[in-house]
Protein backbone atom coordinates (compact mmCIF):
# COMPACT_ATOMS: atom_id res chain seq x y z
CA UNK A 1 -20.79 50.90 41.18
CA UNK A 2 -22.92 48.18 43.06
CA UNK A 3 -24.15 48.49 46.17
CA UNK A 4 -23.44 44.96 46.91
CA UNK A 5 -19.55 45.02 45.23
CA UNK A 6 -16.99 43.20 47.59
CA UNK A 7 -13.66 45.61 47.34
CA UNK A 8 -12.41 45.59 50.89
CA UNK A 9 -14.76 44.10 53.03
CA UNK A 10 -16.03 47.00 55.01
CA UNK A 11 -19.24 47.20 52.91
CA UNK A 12 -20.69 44.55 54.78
CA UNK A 13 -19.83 46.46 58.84
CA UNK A 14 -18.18 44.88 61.80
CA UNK A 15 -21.41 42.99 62.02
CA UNK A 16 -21.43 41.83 58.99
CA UNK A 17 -18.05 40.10 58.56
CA UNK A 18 -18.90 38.29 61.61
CA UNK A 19 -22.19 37.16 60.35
CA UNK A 20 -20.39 36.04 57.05
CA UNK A 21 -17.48 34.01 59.08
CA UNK A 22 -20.32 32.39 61.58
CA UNK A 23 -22.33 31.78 58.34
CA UNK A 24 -19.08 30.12 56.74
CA UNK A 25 -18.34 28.09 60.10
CA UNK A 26 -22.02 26.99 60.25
CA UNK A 27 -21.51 25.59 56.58
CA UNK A 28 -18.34 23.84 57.42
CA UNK A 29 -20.23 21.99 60.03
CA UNK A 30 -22.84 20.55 57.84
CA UNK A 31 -25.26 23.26 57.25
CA UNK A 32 -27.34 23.27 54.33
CA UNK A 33 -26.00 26.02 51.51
CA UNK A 34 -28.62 28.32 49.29
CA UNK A 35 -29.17 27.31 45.70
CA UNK A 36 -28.75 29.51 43.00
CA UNK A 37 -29.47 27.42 39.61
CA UNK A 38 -28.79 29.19 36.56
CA UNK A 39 -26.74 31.72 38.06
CA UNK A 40 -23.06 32.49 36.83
CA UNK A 41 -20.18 33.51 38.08
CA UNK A 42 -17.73 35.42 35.88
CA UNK A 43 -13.77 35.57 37.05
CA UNK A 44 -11.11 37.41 35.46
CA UNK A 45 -7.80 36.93 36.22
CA UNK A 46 -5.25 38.39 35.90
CA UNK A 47 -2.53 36.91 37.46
CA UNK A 48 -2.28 33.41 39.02
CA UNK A 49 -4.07 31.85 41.69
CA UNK A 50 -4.66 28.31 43.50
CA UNK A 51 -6.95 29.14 46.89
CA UNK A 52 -8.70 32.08 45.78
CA UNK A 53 -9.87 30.35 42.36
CA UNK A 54 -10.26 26.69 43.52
CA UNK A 55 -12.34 27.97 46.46
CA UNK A 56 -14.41 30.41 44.45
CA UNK A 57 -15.05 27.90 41.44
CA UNK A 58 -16.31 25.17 44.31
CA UNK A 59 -18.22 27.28 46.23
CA UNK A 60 -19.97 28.61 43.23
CA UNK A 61 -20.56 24.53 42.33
CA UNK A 62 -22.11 24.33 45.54
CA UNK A 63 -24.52 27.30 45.61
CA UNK A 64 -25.57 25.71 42.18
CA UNK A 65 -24.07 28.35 40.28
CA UNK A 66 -22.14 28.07 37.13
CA UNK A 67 -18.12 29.38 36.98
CA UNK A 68 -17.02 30.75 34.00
CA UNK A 69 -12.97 31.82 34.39
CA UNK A 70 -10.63 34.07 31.88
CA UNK A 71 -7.06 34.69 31.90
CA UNK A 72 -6.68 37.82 29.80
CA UNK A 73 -3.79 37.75 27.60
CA UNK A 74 -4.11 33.75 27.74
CA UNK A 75 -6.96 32.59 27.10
CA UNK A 76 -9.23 36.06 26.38
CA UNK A 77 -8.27 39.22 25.10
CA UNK A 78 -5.28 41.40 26.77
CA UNK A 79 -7.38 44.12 28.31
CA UNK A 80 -6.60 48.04 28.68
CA UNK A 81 -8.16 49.54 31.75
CA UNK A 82 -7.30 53.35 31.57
CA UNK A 83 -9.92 55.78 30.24
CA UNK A 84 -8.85 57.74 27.25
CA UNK A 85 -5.92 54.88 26.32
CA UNK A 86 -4.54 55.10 22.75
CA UNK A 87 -5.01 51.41 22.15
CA UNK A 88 -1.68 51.24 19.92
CA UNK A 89 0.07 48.55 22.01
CA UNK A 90 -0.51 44.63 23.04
CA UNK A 91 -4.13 44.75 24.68
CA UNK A 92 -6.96 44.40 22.15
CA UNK A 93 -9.80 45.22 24.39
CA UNK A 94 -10.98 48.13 26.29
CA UNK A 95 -12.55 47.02 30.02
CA UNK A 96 -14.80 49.68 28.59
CA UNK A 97 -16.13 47.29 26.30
CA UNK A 98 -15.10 44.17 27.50
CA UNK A 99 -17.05 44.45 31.29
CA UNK A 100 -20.58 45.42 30.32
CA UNK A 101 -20.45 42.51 27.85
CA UNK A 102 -19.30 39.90 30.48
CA UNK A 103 -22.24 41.28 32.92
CA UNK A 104 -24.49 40.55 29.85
CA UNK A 105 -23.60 36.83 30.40
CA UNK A 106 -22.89 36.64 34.33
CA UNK A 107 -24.95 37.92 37.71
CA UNK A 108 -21.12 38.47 39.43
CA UNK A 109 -18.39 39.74 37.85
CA UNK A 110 -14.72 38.92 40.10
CA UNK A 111 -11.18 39.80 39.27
CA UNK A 112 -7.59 39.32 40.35
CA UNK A 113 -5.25 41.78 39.35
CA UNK A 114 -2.43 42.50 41.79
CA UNK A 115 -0.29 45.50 42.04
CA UNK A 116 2.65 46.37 39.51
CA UNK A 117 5.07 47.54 42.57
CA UNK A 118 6.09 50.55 40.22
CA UNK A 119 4.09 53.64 41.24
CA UNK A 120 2.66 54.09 44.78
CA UNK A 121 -0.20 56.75 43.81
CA UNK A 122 -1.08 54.38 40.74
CA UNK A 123 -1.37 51.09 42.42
CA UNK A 124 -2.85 53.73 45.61
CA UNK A 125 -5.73 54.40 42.79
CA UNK A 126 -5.99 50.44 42.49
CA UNK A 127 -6.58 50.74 38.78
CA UNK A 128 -8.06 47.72 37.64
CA UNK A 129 -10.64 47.09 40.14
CA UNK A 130 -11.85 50.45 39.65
CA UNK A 131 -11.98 50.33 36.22
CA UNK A 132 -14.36 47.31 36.73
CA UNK A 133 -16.60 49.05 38.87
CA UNK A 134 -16.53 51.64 36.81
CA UNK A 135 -17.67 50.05 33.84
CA UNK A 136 -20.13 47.04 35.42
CA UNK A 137 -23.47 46.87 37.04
CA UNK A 138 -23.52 44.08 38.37
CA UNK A 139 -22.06 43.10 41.74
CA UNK A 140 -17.97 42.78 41.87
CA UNK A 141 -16.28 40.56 43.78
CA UNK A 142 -12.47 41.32 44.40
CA UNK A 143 -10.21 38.31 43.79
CA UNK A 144 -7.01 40.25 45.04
CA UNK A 145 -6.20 44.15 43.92
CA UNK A 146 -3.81 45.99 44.25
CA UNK A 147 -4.59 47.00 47.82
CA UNK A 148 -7.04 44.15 49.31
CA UNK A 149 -8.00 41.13 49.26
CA UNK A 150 -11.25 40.47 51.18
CA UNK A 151 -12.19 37.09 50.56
CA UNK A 152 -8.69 35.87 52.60
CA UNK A 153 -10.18 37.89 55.40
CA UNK A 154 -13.11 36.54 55.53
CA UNK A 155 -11.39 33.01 56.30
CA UNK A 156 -9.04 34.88 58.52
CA UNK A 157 -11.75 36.35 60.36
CA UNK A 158 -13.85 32.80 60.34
CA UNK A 159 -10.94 31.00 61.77
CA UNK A 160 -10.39 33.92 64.38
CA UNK A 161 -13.89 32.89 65.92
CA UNK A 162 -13.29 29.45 65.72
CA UNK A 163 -10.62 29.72 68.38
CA UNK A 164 -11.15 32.80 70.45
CA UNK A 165 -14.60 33.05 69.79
CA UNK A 166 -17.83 34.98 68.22
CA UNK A 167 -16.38 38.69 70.04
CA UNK A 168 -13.28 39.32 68.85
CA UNK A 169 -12.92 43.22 70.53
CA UNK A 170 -9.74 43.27 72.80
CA UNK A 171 -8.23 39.98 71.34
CA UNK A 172 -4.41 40.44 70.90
CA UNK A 173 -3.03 40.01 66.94
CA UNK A 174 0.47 40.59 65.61
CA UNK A 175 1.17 40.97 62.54
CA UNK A 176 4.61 40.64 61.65
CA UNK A 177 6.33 41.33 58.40
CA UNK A 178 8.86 38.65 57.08
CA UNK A 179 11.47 37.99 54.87
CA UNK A 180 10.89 36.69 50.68
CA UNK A 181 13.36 36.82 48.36
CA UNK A 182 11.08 39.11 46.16
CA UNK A 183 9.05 42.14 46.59
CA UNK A 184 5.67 41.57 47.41
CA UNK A 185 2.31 43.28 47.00
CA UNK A 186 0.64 44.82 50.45
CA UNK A 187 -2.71 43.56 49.86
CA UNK A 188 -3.11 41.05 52.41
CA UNK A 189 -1.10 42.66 55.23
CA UNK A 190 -3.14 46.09 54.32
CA UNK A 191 -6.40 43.57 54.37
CA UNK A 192 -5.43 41.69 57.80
CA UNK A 193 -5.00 45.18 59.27
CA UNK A 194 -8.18 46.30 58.03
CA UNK A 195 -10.46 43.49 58.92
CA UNK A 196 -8.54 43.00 62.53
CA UNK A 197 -9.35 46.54 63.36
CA UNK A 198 -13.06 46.60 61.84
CA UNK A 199 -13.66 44.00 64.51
CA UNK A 200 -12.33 45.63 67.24
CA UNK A 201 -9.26 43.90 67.66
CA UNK A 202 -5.74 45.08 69.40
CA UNK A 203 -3.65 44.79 66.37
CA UNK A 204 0.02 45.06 66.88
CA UNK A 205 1.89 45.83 63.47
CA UNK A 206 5.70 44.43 63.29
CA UNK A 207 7.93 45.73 60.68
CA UNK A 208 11.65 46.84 60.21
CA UNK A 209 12.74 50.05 59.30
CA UNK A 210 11.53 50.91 55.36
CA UNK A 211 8.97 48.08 55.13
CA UNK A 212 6.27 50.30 56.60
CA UNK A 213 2.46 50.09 55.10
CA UNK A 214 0.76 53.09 53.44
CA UNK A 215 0.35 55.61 56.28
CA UNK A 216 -2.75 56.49 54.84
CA UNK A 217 -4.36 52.29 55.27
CA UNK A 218 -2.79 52.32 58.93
CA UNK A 219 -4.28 55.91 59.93
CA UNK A 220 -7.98 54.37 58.70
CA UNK A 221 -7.36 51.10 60.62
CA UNK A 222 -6.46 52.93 63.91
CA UNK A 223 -9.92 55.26 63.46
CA UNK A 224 -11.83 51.82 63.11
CA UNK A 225 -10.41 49.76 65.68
CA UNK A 226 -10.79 52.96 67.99
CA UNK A 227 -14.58 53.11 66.87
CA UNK A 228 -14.90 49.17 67.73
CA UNK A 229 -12.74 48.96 70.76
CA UNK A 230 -9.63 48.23 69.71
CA UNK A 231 -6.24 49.57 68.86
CA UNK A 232 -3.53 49.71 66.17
CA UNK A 233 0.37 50.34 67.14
CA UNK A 234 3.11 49.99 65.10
CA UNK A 235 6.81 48.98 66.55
CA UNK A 236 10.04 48.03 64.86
CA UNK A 237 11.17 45.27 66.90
CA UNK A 238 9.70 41.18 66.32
CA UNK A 239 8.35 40.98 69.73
CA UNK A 240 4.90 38.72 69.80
CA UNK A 241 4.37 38.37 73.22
CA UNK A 242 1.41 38.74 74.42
CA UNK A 243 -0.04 37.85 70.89
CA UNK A 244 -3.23 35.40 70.70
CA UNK A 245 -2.73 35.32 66.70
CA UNK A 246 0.76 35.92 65.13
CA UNK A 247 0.09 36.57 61.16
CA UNK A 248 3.47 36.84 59.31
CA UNK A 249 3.44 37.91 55.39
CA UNK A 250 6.34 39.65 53.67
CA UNK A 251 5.09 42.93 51.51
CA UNK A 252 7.35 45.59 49.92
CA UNK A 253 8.42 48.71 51.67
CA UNK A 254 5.79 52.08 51.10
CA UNK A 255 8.79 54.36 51.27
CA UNK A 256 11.05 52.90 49.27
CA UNK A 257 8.24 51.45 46.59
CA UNK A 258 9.06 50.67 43.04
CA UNK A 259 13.53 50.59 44.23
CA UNK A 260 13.93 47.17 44.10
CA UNK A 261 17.12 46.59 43.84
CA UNK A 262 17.84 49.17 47.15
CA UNK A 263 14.90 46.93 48.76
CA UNK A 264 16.36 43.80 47.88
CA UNK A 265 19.24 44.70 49.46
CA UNK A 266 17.62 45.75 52.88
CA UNK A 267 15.92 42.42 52.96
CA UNK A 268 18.96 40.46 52.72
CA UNK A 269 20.17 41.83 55.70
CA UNK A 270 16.07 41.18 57.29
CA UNK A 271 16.64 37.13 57.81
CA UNK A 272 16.00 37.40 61.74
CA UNK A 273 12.99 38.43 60.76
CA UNK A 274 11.95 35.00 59.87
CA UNK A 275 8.63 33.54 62.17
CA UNK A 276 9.80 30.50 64.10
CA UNK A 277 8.40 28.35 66.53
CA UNK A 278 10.18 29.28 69.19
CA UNK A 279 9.19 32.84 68.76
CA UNK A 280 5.27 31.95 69.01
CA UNK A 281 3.95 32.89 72.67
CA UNK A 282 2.72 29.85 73.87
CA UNK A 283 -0.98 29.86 73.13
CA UNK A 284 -1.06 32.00 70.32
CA UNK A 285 -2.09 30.44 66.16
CA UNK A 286 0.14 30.69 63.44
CA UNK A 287 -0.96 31.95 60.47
CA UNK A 288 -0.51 32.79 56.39
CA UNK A 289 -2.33 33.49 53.61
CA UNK A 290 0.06 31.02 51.47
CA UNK A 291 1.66 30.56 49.24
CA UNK A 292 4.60 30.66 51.97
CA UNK A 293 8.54 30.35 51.41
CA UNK A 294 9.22 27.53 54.17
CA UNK A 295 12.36 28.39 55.98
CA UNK A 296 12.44 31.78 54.63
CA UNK A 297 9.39 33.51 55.76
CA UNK A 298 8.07 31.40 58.45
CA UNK A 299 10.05 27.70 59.23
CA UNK A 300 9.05 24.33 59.34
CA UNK A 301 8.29 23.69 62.79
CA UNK A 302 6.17 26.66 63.28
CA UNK A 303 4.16 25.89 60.22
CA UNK A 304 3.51 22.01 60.81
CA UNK A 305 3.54 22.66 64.79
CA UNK A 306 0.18 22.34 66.39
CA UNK A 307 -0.07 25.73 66.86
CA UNK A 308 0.15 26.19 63.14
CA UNK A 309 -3.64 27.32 61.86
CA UNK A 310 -3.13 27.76 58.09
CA UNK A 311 -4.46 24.71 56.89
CA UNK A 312 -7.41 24.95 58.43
CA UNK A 313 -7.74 28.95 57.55
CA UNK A 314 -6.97 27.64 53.63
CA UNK A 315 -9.64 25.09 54.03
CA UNK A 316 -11.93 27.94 55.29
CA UNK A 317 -11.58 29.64 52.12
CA UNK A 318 -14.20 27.56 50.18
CA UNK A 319 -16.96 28.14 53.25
CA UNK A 320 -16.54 31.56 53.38
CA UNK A 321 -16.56 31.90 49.34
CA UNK A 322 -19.95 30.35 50.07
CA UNK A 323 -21.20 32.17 52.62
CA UNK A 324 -19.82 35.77 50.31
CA UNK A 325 -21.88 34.39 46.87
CA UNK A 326 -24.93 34.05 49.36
CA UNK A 327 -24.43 38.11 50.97
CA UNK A 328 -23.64 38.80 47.25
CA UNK A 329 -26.47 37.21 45.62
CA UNK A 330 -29.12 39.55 48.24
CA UNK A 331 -29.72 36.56 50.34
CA UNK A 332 -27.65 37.92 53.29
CA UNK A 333 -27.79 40.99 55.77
CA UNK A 334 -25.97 44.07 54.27
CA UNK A 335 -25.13 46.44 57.00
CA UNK A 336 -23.51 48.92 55.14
């Protein structure tokens, strides 16, 4: 493991993310970006992407870095990630092997791999991810595991000082679950929650019955938003009042996890739970990691209403890519 790997975001402190999301917003306004010729950045992914490799392979062209990118089972080998494997089945090549050689040709490894929805304590263990770090040293970068995905929150958190400003302890966020007509992943709900409380802010956590979030993510969110100022609570009803940020995102249920057909059926019956403008308080932003189901999980007018800030939080995405390739590359404070 590297001291500078990016899994969660929490390696780089409270003061640290906010450093990274000033840095990004200082970049967005014309600032001059580090250089890093001859450097290379190496991305495996392993399932798809449009932000999160678009931003990364720009901001890597603009640090004067080189992006190499690999779709296993595509383009590279099918890859097996579990130690002691019996390779007898459809992946050719160990991470065991496969890793330390791609470090041989990159300075920062990155990889996408999202969770199977299957078993709780496997995709818990976030499997792939670890596997990198297990084999690599050099830095990792995570593209989206199983359980985070801390370059989104960097954006999120650059586009929360943008409006409400540079301290974000005491500053109300909701984050509301919605509906999708499949069962998604908890990373970025489980990374909003995270980064919110880091900060110190008052994060409100909006779910129905059965769609709750590991226990185990909220119970560490509440210790570090009570350490920075903040708070976590979770209800069951879609109030935001009171919110200064409303973040909706549809994940799959922890308790029920891996019954999809019973969870399909509970979120048929979920459609109130879709964002729409008129629920917004008045002064609060709108936002979504996209890609979003219009009409399903949030509706037209709230997400093309002026109150709407995903566009500019997707835009964000290449600036704070930036500003995480210069912490990464030891040009940056590291707090932790």
């Amino acid at each position: 493991m590297n001291q500078r790997d990016v899994i969660d975001g929490t390696e780089l402190g409270a003061d640290g993310v906010l450093a990274l999301a000033q840095r990004a917003l200082e970049l967005r306004g014309g600032a001059a970006p580090l250089r890093f010729p001859g450097k290379r950045v190496i991305s495996v992914f392993l399932n798809p992407s449009l932000r999160t490799r678009t931003s990364l392979e720009a901001a890597a062209q603009n640090l004067g870095m080189h992006s190499v990118v690999l779709h296993p089972g595509s383009d590279a080998w099918k890859m097996e990630h579990r130690a002691g494997a019996v390779m007898d089945a459809d992946a050719t090549e160990h991470m065991a092997d496969g890793v330390p050689a791609l470090e041989e040709y990159g300075d920062v490894l990155a990889v996408r791999a999202f969770a199977k929805l299957e078993d709780r304590e496997e995709d818990r263990r976030d499997p792939v991810i670890s596997a990198f770090r297990r084999y690599a040293k050099r830095p990792i970068v995570n593209l989206e595991s199983a359980l985070w995905h801390p370059l989104q929150s960097f954006a999120d958190a650059a586009t929360w000082m943008a409006h409400l400003g540079p301290d974000l302890r005491g500053r109300k966020l909701a984050l509301t679950w919605a509906p999708h007509p499949k069962a998604l992943p908890m990373a970025v709900p489980n990374q909003v929650l995270l980064t919110a409380a880091l900060v110190g802010m008052d994060v409100t956590v909006a779910h129905p019955d059965g769609m709750d979030l590991d226990p185990t993510i909220v119970d560490r969110a509440a210790t570090l938003a009570a350490e920075a100022g903040g708070g976590v609570r979770v209800v069951h009803q879609q109030n935001l009042d009171g919110a200064e940020v409303v973040v909706a995102k549809s994940w799959s249920g922890w308790s029920g996890y891996g019954r999809r057909e019973e969870e399909a059926r509970a979120r048929a019956a979920l459609r109130s739970w879709t964002v729409t403008a008129d629920k917004l308080p008045p002064n609060a932003g709108l936002m979504h990691c996209l890609p979003v189901r219009r009409n399903v999980e949030v509706d037209d007018a709230a997400l093309d209403g002026p109150r709407s800030w995903t566009t500019e939080t997707a835009g964000l995405r290449l600036w704070t890519a930036m500003a995480c390739l210069e912490a990464v590359m030891g040009e940056r404070a590291w707090t932790a």
